[in-house]
C-alpha atoms as a PDB file:
ATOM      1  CA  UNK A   1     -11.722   3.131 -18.501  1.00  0.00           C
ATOM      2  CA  UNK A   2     -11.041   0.908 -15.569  1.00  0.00           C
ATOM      3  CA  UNK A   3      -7.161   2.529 -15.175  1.00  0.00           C
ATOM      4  CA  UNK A   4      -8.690   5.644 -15.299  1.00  0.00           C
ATOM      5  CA  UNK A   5     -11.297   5.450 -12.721  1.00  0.00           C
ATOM      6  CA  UNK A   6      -8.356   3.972 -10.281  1.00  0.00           C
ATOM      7  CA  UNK A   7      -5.850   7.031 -11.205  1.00  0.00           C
ATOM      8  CA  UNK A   8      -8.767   9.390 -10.323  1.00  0.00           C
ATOM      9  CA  UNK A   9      -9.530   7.385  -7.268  1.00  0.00           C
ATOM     10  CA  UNK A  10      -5.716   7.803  -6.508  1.00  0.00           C
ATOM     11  CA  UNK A  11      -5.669  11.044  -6.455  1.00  0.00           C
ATOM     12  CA  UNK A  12      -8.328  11.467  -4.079  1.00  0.00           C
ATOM     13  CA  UNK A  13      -6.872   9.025  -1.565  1.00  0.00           C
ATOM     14  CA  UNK A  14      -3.483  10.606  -1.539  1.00  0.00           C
ATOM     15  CA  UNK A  15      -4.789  14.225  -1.092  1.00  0.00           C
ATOM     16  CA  UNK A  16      -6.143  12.697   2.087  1.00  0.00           C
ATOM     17  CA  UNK A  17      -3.072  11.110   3.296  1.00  0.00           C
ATOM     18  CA  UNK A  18      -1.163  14.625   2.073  1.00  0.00           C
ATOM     19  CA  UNK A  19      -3.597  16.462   5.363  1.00  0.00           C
ATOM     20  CA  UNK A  20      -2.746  13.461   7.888  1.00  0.00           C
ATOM     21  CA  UNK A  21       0.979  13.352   7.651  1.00  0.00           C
ATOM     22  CA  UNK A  22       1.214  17.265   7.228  1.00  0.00           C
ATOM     23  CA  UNK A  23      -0.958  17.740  10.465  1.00  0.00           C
ATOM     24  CA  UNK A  24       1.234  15.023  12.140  1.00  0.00           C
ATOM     25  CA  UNK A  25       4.508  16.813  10.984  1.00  0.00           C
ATOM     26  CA  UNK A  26       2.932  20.197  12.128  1.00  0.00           C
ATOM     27  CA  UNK A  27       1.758  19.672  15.361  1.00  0.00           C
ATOM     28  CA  UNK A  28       3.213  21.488  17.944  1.00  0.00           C
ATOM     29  CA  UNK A  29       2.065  18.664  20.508  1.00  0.00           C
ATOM     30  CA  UNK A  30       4.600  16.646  18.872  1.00  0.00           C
ATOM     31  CA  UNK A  31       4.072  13.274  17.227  1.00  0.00           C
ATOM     32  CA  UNK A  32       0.326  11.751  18.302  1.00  0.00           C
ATOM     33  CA  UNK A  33       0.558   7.812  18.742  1.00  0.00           C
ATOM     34  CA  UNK A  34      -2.382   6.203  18.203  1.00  0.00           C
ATOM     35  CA  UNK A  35      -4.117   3.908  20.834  1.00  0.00           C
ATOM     36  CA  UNK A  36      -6.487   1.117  21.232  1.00  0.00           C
ATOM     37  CA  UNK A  37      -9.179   3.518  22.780  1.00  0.00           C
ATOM     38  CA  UNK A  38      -9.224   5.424  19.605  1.00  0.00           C
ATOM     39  CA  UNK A  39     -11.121   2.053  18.094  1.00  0.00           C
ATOM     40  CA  UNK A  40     -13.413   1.797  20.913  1.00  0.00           C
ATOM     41  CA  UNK A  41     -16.042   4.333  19.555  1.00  0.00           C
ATOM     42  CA  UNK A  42     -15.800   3.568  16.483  1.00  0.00           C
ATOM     43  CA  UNK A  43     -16.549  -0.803  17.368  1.00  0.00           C
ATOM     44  CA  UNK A  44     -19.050   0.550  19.701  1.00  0.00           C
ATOM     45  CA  UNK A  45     -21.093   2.526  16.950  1.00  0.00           C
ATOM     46  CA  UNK A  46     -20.552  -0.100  13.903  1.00  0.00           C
ATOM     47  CA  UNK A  47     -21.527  -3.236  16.646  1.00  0.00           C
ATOM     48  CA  UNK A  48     -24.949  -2.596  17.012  1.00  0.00           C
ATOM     49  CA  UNK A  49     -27.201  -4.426  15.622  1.00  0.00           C
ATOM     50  CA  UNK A  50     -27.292  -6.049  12.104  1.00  0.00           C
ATOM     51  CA  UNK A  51     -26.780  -9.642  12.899  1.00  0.00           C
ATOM     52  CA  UNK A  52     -28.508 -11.004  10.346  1.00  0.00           C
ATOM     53  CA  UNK A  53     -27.098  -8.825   7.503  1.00  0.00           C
ATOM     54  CA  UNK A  54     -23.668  -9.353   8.259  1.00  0.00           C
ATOM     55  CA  UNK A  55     -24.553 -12.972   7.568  1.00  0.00           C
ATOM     56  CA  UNK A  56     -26.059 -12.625   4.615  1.00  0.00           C
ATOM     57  CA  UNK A  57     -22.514 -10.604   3.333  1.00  0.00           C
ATOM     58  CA  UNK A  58     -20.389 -13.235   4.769  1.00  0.00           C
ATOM     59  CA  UNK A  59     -22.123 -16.084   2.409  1.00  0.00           C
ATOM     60  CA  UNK A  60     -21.953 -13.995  -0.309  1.00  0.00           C
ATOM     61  CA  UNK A  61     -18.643 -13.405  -0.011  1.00  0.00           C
ATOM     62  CA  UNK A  62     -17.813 -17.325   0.947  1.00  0.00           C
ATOM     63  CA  UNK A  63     -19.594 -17.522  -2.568  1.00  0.00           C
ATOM     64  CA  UNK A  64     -17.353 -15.079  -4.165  1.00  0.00           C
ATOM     65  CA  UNK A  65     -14.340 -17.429  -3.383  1.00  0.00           C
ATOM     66  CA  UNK A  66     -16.088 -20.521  -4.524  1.00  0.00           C
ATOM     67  CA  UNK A  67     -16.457 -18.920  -7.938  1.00  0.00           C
ATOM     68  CA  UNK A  68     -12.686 -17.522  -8.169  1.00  0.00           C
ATOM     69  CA  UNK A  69     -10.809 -18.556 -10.772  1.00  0.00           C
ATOM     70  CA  UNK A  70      -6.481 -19.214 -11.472  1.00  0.00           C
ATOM     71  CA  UNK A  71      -5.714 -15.516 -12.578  1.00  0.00           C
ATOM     72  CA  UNK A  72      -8.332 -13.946  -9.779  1.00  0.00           C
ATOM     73  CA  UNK A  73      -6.593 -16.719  -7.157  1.00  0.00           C
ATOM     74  CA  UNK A  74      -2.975 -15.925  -8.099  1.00  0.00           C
ATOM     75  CA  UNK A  75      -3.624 -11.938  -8.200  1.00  0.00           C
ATOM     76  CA  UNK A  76      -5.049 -12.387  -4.837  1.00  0.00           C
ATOM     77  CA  UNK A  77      -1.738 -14.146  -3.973  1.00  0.00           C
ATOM     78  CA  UNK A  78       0.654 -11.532  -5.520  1.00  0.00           C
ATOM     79  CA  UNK A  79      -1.948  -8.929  -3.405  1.00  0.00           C
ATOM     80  CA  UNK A  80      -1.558 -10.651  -0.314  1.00  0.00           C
ATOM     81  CA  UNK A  81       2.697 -10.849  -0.634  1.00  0.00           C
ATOM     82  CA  UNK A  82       2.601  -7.139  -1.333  1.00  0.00           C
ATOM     83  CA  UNK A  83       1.089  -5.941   1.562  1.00  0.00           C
ATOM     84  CA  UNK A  84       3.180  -7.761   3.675  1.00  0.00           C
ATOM     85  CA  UNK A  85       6.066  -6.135   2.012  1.00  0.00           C
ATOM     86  CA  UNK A  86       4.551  -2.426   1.782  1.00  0.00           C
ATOM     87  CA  UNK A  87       2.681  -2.389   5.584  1.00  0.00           C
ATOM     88  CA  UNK A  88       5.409  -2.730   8.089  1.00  0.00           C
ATOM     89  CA  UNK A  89       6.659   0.620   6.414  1.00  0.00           C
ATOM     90  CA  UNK A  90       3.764   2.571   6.035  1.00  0.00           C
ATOM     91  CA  UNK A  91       3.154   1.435   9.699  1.00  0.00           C
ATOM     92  CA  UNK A  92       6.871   2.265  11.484  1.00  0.00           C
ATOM     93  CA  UNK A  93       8.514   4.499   8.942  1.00  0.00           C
ATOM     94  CA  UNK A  94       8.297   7.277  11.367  1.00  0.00           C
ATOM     95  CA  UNK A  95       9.154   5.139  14.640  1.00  0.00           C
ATOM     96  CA  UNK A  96      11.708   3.767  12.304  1.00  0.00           C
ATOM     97  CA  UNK A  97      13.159   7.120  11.996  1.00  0.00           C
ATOM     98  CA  UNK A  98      12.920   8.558  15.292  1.00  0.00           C
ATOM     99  CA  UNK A  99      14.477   5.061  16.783  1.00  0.00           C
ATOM    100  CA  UNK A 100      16.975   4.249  14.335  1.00  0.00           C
ATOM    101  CA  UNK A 101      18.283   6.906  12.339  1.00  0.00           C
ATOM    102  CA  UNK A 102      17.786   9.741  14.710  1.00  0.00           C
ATOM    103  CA  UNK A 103      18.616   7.650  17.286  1.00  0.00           C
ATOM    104  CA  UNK A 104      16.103   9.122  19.829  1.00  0.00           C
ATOM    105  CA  UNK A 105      14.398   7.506  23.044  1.00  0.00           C
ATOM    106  CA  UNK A 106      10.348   7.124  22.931  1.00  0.00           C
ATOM    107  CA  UNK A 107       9.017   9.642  25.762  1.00  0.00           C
ATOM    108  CA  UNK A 108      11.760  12.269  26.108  1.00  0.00           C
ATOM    109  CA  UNK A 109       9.343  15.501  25.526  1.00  0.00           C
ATOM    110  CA  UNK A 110       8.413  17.228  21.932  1.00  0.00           C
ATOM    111  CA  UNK A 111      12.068  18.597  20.878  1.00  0.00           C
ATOM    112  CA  UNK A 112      14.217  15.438  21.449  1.00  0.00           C
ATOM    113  CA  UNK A 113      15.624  13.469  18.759  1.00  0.00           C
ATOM    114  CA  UNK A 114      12.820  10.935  18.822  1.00  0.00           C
ATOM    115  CA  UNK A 115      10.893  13.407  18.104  1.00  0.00           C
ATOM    116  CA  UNK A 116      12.808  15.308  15.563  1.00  0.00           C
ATOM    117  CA  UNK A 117      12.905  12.023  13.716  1.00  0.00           C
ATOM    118  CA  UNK A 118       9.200  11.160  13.879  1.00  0.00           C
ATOM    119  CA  UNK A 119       8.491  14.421  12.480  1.00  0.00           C
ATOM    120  CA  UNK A 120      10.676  14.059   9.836  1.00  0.00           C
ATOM    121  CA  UNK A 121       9.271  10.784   8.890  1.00  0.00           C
ATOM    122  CA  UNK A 122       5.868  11.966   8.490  1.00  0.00           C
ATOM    123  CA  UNK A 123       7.283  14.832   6.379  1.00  0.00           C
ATOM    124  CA  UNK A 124       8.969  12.253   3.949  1.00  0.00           C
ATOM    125  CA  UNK A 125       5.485  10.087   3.957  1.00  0.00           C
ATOM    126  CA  UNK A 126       3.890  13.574   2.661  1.00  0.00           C
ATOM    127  CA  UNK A 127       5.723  14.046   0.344  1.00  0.00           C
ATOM    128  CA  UNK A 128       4.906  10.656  -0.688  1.00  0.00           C
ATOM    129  CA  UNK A 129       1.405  11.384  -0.546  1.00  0.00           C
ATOM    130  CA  UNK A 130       2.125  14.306  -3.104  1.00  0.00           C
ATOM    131  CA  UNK A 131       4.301  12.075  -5.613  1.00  0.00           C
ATOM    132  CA  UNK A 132       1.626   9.558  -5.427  1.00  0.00           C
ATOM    133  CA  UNK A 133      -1.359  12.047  -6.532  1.00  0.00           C
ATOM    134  CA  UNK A 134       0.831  12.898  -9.410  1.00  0.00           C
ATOM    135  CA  UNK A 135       2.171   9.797 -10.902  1.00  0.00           C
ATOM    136  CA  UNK A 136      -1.489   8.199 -10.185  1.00  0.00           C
ATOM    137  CA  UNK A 137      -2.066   9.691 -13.496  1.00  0.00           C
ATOM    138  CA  UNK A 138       0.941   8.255 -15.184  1.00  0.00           C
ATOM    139  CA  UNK A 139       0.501   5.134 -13.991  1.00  0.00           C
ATOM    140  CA  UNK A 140      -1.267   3.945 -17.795  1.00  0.00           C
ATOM    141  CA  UNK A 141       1.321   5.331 -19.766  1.00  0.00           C
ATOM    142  CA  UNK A 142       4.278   3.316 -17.681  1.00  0.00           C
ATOM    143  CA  UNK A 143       2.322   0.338 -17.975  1.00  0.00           C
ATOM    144  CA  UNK A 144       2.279   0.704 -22.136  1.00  0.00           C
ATOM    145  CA  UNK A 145       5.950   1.643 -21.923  1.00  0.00           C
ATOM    146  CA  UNK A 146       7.255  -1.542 -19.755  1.00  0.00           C
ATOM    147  CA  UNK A 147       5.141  -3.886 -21.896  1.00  0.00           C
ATOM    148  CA  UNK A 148       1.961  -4.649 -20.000  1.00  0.00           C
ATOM    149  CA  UNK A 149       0.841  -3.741 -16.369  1.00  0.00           C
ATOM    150  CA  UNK A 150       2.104  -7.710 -15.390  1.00  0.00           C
ATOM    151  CA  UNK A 151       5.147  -6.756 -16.069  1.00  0.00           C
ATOM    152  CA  UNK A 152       5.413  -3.279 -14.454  1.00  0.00           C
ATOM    153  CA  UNK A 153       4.000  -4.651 -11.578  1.00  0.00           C
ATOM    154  CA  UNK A 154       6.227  -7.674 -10.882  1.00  0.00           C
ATOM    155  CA  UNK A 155       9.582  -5.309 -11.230  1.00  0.00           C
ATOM    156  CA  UNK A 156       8.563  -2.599  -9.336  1.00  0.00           C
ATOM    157  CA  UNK A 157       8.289  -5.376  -6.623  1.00  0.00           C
ATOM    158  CA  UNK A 158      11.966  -6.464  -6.961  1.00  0.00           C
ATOM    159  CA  UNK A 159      12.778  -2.509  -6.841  1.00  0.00           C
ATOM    160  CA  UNK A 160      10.521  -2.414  -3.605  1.00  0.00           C
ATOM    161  CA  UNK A 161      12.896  -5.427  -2.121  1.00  0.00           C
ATOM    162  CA  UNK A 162      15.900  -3.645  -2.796  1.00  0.00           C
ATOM    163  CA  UNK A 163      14.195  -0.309  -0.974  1.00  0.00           C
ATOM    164  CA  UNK A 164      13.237  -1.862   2.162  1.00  0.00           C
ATOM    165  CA  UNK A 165      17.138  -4.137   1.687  1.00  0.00           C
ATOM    166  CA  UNK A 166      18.232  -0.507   1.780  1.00  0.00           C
ATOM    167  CA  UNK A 167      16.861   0.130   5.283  1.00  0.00           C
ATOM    168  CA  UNK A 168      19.515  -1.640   6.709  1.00  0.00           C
ATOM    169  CA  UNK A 169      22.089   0.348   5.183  1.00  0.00           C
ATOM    170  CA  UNK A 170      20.817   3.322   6.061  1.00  0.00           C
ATOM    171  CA  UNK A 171      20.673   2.768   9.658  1.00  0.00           C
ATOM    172  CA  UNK A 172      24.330   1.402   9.322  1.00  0.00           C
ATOM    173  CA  UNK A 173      24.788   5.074   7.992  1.00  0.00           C
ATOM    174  CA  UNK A 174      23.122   6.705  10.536  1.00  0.00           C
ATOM    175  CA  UNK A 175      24.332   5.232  13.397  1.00  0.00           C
ATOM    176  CA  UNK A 176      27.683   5.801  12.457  1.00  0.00           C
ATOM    177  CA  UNK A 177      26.845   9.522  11.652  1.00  0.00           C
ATOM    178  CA  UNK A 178      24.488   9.935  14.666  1.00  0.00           C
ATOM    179  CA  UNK A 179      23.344  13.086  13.362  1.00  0.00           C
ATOM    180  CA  UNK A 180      19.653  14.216  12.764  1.00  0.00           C
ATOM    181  CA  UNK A 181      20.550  15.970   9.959  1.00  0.00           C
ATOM    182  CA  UNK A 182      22.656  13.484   8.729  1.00  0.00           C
ATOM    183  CA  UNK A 183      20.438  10.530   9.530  1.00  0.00           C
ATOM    184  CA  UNK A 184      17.584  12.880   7.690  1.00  0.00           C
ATOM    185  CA  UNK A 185      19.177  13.282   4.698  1.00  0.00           C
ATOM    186  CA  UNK A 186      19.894   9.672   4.167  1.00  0.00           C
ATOM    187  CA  UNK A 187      16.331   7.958   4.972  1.00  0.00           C
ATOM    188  CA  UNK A 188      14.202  11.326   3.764  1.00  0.00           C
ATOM    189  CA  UNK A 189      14.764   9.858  -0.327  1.00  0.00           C
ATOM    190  CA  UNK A 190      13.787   6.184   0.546  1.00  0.00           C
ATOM    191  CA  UNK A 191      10.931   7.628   2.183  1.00  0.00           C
ATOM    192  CA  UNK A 192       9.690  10.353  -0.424  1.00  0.00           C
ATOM    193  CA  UNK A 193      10.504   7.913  -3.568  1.00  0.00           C
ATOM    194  CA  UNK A 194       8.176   4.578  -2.145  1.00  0.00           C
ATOM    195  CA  UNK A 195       5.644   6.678  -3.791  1.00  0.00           C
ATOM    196  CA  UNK A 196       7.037   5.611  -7.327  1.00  0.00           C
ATOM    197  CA  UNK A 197       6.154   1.924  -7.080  1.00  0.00           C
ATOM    198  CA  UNK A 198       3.475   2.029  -4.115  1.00  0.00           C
ATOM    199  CA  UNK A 199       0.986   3.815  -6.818  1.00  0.00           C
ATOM    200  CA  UNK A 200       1.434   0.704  -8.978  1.00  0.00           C
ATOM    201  CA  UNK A 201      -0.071  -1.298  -5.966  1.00  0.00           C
ATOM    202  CA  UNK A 202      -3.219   1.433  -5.683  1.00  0.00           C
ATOM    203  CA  UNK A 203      -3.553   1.167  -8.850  1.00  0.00           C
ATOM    204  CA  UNK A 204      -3.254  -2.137 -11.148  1.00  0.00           C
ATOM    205  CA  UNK A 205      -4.328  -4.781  -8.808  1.00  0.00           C
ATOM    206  CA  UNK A 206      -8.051  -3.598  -8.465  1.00  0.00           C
ATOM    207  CA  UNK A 207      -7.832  -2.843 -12.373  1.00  0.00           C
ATOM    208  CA  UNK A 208      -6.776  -6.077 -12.761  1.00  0.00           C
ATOM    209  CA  UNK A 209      -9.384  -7.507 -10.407  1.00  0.00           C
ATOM    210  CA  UNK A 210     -12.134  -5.835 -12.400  1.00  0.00           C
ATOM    211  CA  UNK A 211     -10.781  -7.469 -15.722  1.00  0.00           C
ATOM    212  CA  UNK A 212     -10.390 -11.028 -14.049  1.00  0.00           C
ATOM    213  CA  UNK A 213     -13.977 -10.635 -12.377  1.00  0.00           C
ATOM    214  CA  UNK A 214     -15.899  -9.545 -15.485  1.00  0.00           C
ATOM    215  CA  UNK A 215     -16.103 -13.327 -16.886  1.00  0.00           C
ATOM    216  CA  UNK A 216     -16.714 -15.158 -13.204  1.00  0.00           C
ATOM    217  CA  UNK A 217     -20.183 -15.339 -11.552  1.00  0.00           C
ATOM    218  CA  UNK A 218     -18.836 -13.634  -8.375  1.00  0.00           C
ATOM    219  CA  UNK A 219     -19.303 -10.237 -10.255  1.00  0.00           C
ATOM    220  CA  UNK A 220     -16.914  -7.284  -9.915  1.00  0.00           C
ATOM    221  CA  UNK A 221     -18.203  -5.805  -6.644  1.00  0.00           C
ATOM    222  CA  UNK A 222     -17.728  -9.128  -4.635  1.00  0.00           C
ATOM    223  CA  UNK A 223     -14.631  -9.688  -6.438  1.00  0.00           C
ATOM    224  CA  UNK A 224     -13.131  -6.255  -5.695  1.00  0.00           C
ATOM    225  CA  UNK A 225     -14.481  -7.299  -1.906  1.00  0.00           C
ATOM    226  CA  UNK A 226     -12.405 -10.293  -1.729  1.00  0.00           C
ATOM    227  CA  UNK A 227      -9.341  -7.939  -3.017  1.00  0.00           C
ATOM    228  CA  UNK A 228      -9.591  -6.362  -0.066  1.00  0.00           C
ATOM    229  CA  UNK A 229      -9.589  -9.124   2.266  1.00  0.00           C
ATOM    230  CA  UNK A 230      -6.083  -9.830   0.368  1.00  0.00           C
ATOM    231  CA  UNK A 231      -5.026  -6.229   2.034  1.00  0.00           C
ATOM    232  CA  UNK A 232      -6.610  -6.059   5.324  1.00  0.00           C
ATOM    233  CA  UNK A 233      -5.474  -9.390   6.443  1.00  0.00           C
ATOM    234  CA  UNK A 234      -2.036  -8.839   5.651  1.00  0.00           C
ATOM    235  CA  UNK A 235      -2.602  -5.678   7.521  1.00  0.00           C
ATOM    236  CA  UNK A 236      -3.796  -7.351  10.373  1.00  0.00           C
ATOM    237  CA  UNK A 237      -1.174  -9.898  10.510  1.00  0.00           C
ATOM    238  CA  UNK A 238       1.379  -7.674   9.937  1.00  0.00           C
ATOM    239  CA  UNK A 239       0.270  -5.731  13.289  1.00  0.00           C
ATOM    240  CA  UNK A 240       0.081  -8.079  15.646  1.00  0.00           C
ATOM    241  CA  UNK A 241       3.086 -10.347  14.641  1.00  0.00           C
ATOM    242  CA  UNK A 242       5.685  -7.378  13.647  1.00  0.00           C
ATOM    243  CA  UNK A 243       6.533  -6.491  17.463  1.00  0.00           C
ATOM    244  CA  UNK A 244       7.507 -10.070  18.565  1.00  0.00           C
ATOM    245  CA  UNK A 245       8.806 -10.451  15.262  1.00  0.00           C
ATOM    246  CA  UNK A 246      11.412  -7.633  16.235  1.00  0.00           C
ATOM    247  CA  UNK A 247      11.586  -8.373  20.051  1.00  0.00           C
ATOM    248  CA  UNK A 248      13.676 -11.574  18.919  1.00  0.00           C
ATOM    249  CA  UNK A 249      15.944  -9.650  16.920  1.00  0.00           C
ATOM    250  CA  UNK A 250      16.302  -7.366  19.850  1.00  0.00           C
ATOM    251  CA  UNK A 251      13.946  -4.836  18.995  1.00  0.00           C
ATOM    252  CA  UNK A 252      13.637  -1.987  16.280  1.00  0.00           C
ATOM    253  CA  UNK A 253      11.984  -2.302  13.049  1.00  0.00           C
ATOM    254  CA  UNK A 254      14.476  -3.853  10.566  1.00  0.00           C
ATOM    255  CA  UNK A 255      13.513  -7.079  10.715  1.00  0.00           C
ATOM    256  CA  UNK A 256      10.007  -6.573   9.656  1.00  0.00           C
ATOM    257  CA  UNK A 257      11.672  -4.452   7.093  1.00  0.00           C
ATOM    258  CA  UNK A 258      14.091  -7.597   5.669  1.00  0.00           C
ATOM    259  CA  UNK A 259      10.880  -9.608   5.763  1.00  0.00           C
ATOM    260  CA  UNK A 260       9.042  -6.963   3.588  1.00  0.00           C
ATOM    261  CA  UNK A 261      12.007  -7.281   1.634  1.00  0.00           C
ATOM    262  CA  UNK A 262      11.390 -11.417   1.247  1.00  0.00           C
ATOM    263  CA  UNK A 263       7.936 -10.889   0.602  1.00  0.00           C
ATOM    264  CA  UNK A 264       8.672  -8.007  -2.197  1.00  0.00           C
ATOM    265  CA  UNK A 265      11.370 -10.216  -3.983  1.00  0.00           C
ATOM    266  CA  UNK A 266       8.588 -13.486  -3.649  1.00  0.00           C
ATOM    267  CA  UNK A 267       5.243 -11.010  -4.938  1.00  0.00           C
ATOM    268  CA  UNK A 268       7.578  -9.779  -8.078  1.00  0.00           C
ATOM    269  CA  UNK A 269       8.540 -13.578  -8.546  1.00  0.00           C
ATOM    270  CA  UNK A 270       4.446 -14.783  -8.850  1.00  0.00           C
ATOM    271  CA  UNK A 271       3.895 -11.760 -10.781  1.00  0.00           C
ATOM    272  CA  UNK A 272       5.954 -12.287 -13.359  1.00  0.00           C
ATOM    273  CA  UNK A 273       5.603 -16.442 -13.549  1.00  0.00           C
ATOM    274  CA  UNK A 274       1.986 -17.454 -12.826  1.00  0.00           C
ATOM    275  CA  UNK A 275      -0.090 -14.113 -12.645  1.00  0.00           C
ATOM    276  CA  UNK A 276      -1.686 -13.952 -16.207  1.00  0.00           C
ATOM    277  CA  UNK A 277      -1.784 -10.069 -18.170  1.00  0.00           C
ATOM    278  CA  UNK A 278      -4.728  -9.017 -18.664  1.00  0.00           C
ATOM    279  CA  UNK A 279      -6.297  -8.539 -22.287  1.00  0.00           C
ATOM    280  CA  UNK A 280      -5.644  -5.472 -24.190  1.00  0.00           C
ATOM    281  CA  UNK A 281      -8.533  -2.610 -23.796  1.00  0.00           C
ATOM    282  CA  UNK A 282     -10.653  -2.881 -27.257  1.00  0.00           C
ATOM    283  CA  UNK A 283     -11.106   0.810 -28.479  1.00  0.00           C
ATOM    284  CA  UNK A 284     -14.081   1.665 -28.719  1.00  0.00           C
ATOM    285  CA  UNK A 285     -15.211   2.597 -32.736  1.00  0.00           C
ATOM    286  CA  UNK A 286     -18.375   4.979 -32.912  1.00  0.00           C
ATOM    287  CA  UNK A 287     -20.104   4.302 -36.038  1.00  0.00           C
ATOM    288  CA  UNK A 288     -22.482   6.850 -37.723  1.00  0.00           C
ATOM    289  CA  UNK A 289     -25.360   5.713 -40.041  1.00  0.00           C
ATOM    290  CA  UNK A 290     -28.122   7.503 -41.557  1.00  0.00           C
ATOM    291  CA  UNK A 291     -31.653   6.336 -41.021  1.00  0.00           C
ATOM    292  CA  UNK A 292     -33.920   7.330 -43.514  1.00  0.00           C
ATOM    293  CA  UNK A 293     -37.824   7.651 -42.213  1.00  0.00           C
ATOM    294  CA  UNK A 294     -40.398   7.281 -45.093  1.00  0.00           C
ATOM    295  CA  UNK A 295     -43.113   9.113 -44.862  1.00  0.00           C
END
């Protein structure tokens, strides 16, 4: 029931992300980059007041940790490594592809190559967006076929390593080609196809996370909390280290890419070794008796 309620949720989330890159890859104001001003309302409105509540959820959630146990602590780990493979992708696919395989200059107008690239990359993350809602509701059956969601989860990491390895050869490609179309039809199938093993990380770690919670006293709701701590943060590190990360390099966005890559190969690694599979769903038996009322 747990698998389900994530595939559903799945679907959802990816119909959402379907509008946003489709407007972005629409718009004939060309690509929108978004700015530290577009936070400022919403830090204003959520700022306000509440001081003493948003103690109250930090101890709890300090609590939470405290009663973590191995698998919850190692699928946080695995969580953590993930999204510091998946999250310099899904954050400069498309300057990725205006930059380096398009080969285009930031600031040029709407029609230059930059542009034609950016475009393109939102067009390849929504059509991701589409392959995820689908195969959200296959993600159950691929689990029973690979022998256990532990397992599917810790190769589709290696297979994410090898994608984001990829990268590099495809900008090798491109730059040799130097052609948008060219340079389009190389990186616009590593784009669309991340959708086959990023809806194994929507899905099985917070099913997971509700079968490692049910037995602690953090409860599932704090536990499924702390899960998202292991996103965010990677998130957040991710973000503010990525750019000097790349300036040393020389700029562009492969080396977050190769350390995505690192991270994927390391997440599949825990996943396999030390992240423990969760117990097989019990079905459910409905048993009928008749109940006999004397008068």
């Amino acid at each position: 029931m747990r698998r389900l309620l994530c595939q559903l949720k799945n679907v959802f989330l990816h119909r959402g992300n379907f509008i946003n890159y489709r407007d972005n890859n629409c718009s004939n104001d060309g690509p929108r980059q978004a700015t530290t001003d577009d936070l400022e309302p919403s830090l204003e409105t959520e700022g306000g007041g509440g001081g003493g509540k948003d103690g109250v959820v930090f101890g709890e959630i300090a609590g939470a940790f405290r009663e973590l146990k191995r698998p919850m602590w190692v699928l946080l780990i695995v969580t953590c490594l993930n999204w510091v493979a998946w999250f310099p992708f899904l954050l400069f696919d498309t300057d990725w592809m205006g930059r380096e395989v398009y080969g285009g200059k930031v600031g040029e107008g709407s029609n230059n190559l930059y542009a034609l690239g950016v475009r393109a990359g939102s067009l390849g993350l929504m059509l991701n967006s589409i392959v995820l809602g689908f195969m959200s509701l296959g993600v159950e059956f691929l689990g029973r076929r690979m022998g256990g969601a532990k397992r599917l989860w810790g190769v589709v990491n290696f297979v994410l390593a090898i994608c984001l390895g990829l990268t590099v050869l495809i900008t090798k490609l491109a730059g040799k080609e130097r052609s948008h179309r060219g340079g389009g039809v190389h990186a616009m199938p590593s784009t669309g196809s991340q959708a086959f093993w990023l809806v194994i990380t929507y899905s099985i770690p917070f099913a997971m996370a509700s079968i490692f919670s049910s037995s602690s006293g953090a409860g599932q709701g704090l536990s499924l909390g702390v899960l998202n701590l292991a996103i965010v943060v990677p998130q957040m590190v991710v973000s503010i280290l990525s750019g000097p990360w790349d300036a040393l390099f020389g700029g562009g966005n492969l080396p977050a890419f190769v350390v995505g890559a690192i991270a994927a190969a390391m997440s599949g690694i825990l996943a396999l070794t030390m992240l423990p599979s969760p117990p097989p769903d019990v079905p459910t038996v409905k048993k009928t008796s008749n109940i006999g009322l004397s008068a």
